[in-house]
PDB file of N, CA and C in Angstrom:
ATOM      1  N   UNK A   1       6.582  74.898 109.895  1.00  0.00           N
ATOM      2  CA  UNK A   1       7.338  76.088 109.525  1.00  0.00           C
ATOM      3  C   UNK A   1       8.367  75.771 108.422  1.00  0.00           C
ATOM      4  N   UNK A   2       9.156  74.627 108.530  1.00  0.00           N
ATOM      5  CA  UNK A   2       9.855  74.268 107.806  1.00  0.00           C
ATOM      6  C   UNK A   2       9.389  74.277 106.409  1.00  0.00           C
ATOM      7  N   UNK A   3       8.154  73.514 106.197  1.00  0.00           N
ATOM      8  CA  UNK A   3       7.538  73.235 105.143  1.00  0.00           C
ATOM      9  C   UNK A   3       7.060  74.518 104.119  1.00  0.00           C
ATOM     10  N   UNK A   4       6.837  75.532 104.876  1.00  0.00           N
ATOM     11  CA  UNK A   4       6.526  76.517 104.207  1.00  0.00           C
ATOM     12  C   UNK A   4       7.349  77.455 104.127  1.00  0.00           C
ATOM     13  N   UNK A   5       8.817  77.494 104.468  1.00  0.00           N
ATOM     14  CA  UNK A   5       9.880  77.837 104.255  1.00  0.00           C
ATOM     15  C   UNK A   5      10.269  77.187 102.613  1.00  0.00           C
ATOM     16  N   UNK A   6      10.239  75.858 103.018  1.00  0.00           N
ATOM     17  CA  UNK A   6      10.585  75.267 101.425  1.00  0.00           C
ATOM     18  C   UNK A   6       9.776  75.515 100.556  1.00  0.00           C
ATOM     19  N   UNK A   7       8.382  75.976 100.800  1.00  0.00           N
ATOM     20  CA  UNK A   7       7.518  76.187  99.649  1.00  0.00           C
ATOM     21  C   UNK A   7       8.309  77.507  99.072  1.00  0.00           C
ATOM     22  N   UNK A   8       8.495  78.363  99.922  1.00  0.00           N
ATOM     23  CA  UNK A   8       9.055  79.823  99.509  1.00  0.00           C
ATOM     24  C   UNK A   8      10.076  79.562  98.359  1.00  0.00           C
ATOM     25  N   UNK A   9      11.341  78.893  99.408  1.00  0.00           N
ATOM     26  CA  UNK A   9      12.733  79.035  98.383  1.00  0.00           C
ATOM     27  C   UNK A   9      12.702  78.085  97.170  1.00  0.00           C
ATOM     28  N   UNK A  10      11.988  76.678  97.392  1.00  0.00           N
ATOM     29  CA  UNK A  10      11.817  76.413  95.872  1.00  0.00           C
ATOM     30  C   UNK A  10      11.809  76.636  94.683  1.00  0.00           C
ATOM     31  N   UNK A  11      10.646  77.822  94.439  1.00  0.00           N
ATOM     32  CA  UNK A  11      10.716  78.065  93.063  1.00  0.00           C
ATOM     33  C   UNK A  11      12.425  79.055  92.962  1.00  0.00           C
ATOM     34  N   UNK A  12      12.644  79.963  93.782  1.00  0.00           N
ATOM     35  CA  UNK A  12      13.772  80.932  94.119  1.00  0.00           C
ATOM     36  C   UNK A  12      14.913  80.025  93.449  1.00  0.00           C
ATOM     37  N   UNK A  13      15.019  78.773  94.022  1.00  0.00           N
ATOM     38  CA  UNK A  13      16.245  77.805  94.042  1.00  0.00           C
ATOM     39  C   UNK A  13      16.108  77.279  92.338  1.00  0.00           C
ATOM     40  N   UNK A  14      15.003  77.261  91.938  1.00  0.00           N
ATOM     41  CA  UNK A  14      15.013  76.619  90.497  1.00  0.00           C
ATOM     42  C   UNK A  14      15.213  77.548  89.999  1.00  0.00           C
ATOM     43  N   UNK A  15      14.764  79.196  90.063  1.00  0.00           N
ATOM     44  CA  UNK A  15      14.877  80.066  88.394  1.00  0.00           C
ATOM     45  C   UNK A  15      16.582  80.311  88.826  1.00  0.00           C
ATOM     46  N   UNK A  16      17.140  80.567  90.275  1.00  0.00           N
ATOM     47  CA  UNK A  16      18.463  80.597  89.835  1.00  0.00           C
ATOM     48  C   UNK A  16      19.404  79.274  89.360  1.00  0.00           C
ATOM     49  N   UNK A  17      19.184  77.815  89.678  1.00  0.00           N
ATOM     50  CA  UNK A  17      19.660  77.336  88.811  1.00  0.00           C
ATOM     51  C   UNK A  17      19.190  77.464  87.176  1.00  0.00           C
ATOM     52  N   UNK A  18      18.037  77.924  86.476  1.00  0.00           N
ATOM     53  CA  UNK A  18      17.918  78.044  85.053  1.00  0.00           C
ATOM     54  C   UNK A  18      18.298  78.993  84.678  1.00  0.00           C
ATOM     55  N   UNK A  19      18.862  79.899  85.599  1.00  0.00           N
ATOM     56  CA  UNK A  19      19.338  81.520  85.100  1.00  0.00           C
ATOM     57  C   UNK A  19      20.702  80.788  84.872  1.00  0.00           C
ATOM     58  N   UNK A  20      21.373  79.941  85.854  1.00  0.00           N
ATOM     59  CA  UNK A  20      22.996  79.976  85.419  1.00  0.00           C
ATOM     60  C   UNK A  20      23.137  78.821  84.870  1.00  0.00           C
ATOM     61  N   UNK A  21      22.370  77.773  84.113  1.00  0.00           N
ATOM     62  CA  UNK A  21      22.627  76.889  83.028  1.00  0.00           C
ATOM     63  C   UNK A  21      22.914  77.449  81.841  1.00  0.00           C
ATOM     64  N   UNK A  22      23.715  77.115  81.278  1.00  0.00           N
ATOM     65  CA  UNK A  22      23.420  77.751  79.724  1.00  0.00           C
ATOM     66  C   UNK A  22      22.555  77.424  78.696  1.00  0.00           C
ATOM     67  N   UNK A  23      21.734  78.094  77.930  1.00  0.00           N
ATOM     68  CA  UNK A  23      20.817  77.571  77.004  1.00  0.00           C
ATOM     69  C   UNK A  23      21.073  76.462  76.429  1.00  0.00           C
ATOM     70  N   UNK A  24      20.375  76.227  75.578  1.00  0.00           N
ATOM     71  CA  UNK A  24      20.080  74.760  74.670  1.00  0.00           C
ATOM     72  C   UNK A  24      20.613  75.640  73.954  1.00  0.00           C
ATOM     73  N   UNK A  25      20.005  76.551  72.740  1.00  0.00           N
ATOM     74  CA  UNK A  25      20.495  77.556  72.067  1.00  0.00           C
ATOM     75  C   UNK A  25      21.924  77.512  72.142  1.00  0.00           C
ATOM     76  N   UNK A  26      22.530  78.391  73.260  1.00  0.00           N
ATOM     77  CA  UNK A  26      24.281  78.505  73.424  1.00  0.00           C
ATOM     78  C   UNK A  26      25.057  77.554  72.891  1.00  0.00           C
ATOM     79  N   UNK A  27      24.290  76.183  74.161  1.00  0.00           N
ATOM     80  CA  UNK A  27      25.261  74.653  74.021  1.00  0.00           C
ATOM     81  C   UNK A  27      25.201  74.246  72.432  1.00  0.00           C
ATOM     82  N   UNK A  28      24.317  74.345  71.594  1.00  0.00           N
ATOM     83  CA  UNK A  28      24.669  74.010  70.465  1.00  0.00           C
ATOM     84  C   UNK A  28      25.404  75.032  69.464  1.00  0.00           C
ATOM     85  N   UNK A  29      25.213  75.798  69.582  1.00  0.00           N
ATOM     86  CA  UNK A  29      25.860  77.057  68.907  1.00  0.00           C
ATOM     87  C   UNK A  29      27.540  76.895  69.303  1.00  0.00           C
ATOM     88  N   UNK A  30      27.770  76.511  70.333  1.00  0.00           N
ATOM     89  CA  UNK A  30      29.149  75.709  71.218  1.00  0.00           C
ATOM     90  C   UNK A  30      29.431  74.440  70.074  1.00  0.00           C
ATOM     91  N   UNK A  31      28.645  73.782  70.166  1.00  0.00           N
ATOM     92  CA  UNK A  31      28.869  72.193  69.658  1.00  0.00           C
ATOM     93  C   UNK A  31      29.047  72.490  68.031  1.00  0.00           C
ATOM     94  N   UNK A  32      28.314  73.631  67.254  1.00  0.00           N
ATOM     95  CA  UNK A  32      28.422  73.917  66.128  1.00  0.00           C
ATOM     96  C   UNK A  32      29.514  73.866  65.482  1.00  0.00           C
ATOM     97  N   UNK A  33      30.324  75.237  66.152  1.00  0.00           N
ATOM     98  CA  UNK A  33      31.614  76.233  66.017  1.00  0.00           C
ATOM     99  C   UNK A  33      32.578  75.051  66.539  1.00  0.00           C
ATOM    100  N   UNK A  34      32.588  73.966  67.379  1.00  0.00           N
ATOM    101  CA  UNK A  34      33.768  73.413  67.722  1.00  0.00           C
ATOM    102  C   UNK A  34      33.702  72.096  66.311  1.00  0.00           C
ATOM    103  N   UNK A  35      32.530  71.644  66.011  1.00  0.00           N
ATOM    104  CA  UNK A  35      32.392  70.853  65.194  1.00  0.00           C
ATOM    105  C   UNK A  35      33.018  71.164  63.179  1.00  0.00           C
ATOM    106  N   UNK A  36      32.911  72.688  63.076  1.00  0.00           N
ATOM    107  CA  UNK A  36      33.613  73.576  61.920  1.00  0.00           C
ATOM    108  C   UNK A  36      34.885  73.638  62.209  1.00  0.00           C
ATOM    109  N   UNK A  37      35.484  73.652  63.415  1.00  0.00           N
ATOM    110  CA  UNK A  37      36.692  73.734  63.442  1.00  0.00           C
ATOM    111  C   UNK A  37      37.443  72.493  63.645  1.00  0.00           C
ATOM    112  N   UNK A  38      37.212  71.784  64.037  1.00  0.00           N
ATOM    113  CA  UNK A  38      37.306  70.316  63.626  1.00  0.00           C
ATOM    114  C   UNK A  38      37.863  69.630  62.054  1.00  0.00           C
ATOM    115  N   UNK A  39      36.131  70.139  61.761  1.00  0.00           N
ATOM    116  CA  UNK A  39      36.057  69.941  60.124  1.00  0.00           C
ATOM    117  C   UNK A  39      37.114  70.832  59.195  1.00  0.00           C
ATOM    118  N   UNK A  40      37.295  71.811  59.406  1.00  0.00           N
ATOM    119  CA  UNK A  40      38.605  72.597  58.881  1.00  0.00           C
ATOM    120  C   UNK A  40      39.802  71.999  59.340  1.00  0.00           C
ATOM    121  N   UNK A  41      40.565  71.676  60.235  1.00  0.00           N
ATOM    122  CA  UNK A  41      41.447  70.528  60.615  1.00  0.00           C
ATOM    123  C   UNK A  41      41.675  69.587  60.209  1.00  0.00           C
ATOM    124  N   UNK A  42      40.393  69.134  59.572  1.00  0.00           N
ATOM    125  CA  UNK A  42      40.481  67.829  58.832  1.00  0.00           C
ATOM    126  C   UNK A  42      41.076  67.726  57.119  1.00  0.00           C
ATOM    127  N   UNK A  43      40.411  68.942  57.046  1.00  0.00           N
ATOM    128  CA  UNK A  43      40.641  68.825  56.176  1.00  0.00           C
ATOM    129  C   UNK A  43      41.816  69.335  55.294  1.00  0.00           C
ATOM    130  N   UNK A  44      42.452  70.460  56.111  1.00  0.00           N
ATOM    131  CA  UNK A  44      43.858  71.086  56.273  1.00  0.00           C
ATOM    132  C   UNK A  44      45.041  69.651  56.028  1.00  0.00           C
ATOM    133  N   UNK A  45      44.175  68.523  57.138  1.00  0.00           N
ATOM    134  CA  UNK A  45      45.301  67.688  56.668  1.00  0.00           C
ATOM    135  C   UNK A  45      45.174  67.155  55.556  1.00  0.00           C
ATOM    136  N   UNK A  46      44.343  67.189  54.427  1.00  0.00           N
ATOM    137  CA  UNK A  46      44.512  66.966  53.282  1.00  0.00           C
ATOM    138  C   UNK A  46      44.565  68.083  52.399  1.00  0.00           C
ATOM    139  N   UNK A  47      45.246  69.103  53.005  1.00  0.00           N
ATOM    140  CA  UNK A  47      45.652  70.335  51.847  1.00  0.00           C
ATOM    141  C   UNK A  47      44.650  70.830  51.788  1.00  0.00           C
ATOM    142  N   UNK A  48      43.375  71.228  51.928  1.00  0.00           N
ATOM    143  CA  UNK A  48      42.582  71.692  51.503  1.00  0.00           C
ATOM    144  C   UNK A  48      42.251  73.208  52.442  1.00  0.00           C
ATOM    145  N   UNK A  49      42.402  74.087  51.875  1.00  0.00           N
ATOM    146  CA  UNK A  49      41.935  75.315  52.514  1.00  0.00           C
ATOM    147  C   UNK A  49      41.071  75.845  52.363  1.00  0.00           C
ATOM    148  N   UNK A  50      40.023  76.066  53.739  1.00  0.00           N
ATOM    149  CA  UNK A  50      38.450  76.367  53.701  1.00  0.00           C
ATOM    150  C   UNK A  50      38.049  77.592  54.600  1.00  0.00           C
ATOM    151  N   UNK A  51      39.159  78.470  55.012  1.00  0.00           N
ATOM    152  CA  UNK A  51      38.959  79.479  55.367  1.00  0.00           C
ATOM    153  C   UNK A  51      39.960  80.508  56.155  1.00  0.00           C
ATOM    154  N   UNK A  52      39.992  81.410  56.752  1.00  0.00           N
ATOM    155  CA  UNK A  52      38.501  81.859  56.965  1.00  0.00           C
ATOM    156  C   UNK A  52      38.177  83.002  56.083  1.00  0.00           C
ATOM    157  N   UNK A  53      37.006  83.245  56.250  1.00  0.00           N
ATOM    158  CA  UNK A  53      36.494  84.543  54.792  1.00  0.00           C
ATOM    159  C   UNK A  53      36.400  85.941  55.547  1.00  0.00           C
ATOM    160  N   UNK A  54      36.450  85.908  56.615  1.00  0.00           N
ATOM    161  CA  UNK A  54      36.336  87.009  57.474  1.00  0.00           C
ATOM    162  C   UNK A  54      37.395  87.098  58.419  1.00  0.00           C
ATOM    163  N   UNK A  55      39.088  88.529  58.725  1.00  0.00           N
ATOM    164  CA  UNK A  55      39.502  88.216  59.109  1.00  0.00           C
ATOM    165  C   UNK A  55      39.411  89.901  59.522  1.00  0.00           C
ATOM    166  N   UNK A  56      39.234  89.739  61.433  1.00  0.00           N
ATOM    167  CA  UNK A  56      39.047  90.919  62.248  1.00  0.00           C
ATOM    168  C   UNK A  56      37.747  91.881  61.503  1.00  0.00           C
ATOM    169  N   UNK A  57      36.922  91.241  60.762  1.00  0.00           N
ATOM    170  CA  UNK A  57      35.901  91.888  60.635  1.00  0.00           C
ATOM    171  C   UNK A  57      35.889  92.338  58.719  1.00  0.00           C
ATOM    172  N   UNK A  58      37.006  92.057  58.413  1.00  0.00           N
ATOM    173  CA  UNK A  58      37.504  92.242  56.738  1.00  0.00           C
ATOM    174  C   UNK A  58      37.096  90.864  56.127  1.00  0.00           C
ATOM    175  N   UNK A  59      36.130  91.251  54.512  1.00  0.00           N
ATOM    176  CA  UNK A  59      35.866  90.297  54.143  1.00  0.00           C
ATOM    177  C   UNK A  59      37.260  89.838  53.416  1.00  0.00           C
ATOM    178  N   UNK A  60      38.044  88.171  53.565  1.00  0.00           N
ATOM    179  CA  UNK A  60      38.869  88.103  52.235  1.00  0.00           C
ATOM    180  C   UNK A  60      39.070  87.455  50.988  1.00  0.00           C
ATOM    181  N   UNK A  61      39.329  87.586  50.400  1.00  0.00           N
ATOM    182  CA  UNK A  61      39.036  86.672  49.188  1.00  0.00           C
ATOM    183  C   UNK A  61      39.465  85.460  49.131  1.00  0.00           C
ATOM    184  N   UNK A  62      38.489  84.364  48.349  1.00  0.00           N
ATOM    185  CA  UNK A  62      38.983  82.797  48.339  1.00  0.00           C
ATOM    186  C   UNK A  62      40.440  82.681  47.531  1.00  0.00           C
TER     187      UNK A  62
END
């Protein structure tokens, strides 16, 4: 009985852990945006201003 209890919830137990992982997609899209902002930091400390071009949805000029 047991055994075919676990056959049941198995797959159940895997799509809800892949439902609440976050994508591959997301996590890098994450790793992207933290990696630009970084890079703007960096470079702020050498005076250099690289953005941003879009502010609340307004394009602004360089």
């Amino acid at each position: 009985m047991a055994r075919f209890l676990a056959i049941l919830i198995e797959p159940l137990l895997l799509t809800l852990v892949v439902a609440l992982l976050p994508s591959s997609s997301h996590a890098r899209r994450k790793r992207r945006l933290q990696r630009r902002r970084r890079q703007t930091l960096l470079l702020a400390t050498y005076g250099i201003d690289v953005g941003p071009r879009r502010i609340h949805g307004v394009e602004v000029p360089a």
